[in-house]
N, C-alpha and C. Protein backbone atom coordinates (compact mmCIF):
# COMPACT_ATOMS: atom_id res chain seq x y z
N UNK A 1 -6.93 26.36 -20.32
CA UNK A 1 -7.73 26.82 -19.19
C UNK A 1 -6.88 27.77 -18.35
N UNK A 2 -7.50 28.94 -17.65
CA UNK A 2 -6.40 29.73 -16.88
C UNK A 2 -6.87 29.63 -15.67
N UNK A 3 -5.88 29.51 -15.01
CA UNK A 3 -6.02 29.08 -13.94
C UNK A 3 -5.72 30.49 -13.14
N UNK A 4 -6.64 30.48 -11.49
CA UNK A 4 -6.92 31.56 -11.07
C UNK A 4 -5.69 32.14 -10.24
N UNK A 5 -5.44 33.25 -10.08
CA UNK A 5 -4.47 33.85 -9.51
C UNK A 5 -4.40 34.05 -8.29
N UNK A 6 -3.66 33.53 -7.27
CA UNK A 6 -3.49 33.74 -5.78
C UNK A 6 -2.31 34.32 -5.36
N UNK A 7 -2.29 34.57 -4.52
CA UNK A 7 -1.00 35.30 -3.70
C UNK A 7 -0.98 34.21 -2.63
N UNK A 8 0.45 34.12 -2.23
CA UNK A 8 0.97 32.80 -1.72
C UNK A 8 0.49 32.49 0.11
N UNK A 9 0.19 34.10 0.62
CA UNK A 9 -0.57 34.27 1.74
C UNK A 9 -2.51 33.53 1.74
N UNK A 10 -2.69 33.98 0.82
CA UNK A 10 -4.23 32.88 0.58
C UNK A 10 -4.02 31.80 0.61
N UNK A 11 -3.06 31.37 -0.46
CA UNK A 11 -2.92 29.99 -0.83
C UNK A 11 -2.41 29.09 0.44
N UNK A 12 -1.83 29.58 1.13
CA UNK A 12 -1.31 29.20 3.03
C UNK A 12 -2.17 29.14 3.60
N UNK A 13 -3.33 30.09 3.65
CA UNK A 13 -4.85 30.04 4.42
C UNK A 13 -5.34 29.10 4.07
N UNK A 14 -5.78 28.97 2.56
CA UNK A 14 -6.65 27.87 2.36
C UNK A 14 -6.12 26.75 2.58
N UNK A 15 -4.56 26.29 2.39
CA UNK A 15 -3.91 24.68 3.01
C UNK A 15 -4.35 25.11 4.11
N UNK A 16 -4.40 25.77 5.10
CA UNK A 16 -4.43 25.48 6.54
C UNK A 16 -6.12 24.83 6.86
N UNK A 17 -6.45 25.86 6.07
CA UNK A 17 -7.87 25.50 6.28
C UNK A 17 -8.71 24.19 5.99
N UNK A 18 -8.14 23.79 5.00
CA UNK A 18 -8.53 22.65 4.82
C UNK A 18 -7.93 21.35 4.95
N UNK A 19 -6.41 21.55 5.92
CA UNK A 19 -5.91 20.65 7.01
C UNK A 19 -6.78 20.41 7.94
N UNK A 20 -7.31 21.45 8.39
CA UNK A 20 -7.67 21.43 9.88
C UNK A 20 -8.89 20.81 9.56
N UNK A 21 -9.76 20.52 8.31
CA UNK A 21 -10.61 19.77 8.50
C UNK A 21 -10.57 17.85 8.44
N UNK A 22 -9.10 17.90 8.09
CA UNK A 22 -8.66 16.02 8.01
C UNK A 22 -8.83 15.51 9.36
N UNK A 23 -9.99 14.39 9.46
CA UNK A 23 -9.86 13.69 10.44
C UNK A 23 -8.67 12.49 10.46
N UNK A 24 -7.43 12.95 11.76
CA UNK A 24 -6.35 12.35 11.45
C UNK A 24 -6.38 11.10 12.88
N UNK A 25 -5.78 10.21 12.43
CA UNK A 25 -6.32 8.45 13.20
C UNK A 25 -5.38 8.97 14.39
N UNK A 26 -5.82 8.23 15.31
CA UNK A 26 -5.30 8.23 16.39
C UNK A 26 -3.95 7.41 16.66
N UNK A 27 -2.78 7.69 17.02
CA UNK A 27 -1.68 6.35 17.39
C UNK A 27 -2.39 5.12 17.40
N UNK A 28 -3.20 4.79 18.29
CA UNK A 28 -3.19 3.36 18.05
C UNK A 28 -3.90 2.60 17.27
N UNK A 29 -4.97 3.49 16.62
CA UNK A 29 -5.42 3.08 15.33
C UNK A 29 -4.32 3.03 14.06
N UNK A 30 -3.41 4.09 14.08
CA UNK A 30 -2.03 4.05 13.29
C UNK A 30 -1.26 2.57 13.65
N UNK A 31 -0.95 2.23 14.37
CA UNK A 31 -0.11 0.76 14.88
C UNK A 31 -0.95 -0.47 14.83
N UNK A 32 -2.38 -0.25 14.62
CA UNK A 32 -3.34 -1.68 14.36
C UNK A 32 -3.24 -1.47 12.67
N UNK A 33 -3.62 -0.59 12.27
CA UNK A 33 -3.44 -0.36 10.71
C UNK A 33 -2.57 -0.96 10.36
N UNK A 34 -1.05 -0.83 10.64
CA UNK A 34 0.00 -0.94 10.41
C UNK A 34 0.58 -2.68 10.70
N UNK A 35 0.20 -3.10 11.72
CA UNK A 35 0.23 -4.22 12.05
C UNK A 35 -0.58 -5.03 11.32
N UNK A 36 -1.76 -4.92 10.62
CA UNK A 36 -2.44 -5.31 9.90
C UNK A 36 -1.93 -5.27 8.59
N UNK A 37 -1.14 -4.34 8.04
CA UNK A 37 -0.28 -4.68 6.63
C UNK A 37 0.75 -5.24 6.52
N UNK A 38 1.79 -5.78 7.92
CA UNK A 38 2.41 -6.38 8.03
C UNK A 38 2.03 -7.87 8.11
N UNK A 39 0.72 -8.12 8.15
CA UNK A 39 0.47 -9.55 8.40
C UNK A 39 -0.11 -10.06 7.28
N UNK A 40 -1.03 -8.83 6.64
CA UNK A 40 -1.19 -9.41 5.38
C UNK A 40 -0.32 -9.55 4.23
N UNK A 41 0.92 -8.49 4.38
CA UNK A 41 1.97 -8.67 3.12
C UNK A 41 2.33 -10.52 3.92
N UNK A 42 2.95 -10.51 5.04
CA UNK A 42 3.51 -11.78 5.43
C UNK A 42 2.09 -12.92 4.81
N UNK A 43 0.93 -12.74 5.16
CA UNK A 43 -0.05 -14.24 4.26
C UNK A 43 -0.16 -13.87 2.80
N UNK A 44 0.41 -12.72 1.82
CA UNK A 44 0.77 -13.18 0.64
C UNK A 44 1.63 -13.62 0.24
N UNK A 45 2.56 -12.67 1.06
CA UNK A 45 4.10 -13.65 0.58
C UNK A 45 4.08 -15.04 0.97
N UNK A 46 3.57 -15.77 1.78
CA UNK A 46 3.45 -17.24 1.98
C UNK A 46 2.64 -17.93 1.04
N UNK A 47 1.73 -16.95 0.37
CA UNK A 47 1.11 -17.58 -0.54
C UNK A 47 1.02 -17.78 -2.13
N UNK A 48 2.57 -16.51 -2.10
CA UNK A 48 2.58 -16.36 -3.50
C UNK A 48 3.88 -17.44 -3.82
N UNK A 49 4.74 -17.54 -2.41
CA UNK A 49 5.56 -18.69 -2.10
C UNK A 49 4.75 -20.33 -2.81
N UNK A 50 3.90 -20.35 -2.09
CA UNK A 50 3.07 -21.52 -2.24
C UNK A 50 3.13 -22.32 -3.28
N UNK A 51 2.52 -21.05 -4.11
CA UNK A 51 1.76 -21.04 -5.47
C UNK A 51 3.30 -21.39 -6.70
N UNK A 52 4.28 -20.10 -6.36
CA UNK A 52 5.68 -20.37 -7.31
C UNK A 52 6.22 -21.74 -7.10
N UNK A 53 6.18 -22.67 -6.06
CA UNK A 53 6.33 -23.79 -5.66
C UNK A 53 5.29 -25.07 -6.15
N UNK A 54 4.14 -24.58 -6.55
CA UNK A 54 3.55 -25.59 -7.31
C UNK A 54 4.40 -25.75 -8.47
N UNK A 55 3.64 -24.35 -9.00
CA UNK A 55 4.05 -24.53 -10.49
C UNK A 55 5.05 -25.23 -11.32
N UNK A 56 6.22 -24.46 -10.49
CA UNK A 56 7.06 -24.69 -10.49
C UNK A 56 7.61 -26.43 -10.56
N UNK A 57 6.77 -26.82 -10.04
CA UNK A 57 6.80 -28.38 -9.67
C UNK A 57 6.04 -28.83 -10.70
N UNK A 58 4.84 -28.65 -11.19
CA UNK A 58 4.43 -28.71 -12.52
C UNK A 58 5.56 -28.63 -13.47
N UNK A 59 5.99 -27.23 -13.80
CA UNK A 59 6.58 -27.03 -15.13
C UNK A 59 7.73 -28.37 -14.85
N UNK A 60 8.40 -28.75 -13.91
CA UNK A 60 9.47 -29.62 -14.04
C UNK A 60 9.05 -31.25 -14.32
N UNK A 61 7.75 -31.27 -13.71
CA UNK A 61 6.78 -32.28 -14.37
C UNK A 61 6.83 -32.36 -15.79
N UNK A 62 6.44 -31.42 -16.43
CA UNK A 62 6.00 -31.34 -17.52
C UNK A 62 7.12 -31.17 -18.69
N UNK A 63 8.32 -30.79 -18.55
CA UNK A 63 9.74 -30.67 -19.16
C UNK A 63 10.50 -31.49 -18.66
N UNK A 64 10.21 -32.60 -17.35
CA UNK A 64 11.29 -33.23 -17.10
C UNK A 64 12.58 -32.86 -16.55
N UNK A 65 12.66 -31.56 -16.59
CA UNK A 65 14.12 -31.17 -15.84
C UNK A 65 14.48 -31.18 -14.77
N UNK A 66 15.28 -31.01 -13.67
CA UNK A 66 15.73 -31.11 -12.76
C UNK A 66 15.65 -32.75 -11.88
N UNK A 67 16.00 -34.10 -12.78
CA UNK A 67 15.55 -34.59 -12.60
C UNK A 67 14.51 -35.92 -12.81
């Protein structure tokens, strides 16, 4: 496929141009976002904790080791 030919002055117009149409979040929608992936990585990691801690307790059940 060939791809169309620009000169690097267009190709600057059109990024600009179609920056200026990104609706970009506000700070404090940025810091609730953000605060919000910090809390959910922290309730998986507690839960993937959880979970390696069953098993885990199983498999030693079940092989007898540690025990």
């Amino acid at each position: 496929m060939d791809m169309a030919k620009i000169n690097p002055g267009q190709f600057i117009r059109e990024v600009r141009r179609e920056v200026s149409k990104v609706t970009w979040p506000s700070r404090k929608e940025t810091m609730i976002t953000t605060a919000m992936v910090f809390v959910m990585v922290f309730l998986a990691a507690i839960f993937f904790f959880g979970v390696d801690m069953i098993l885990s307790w199983i498999v030693r059940l079940i092989l007898g080791l540690g025990g």
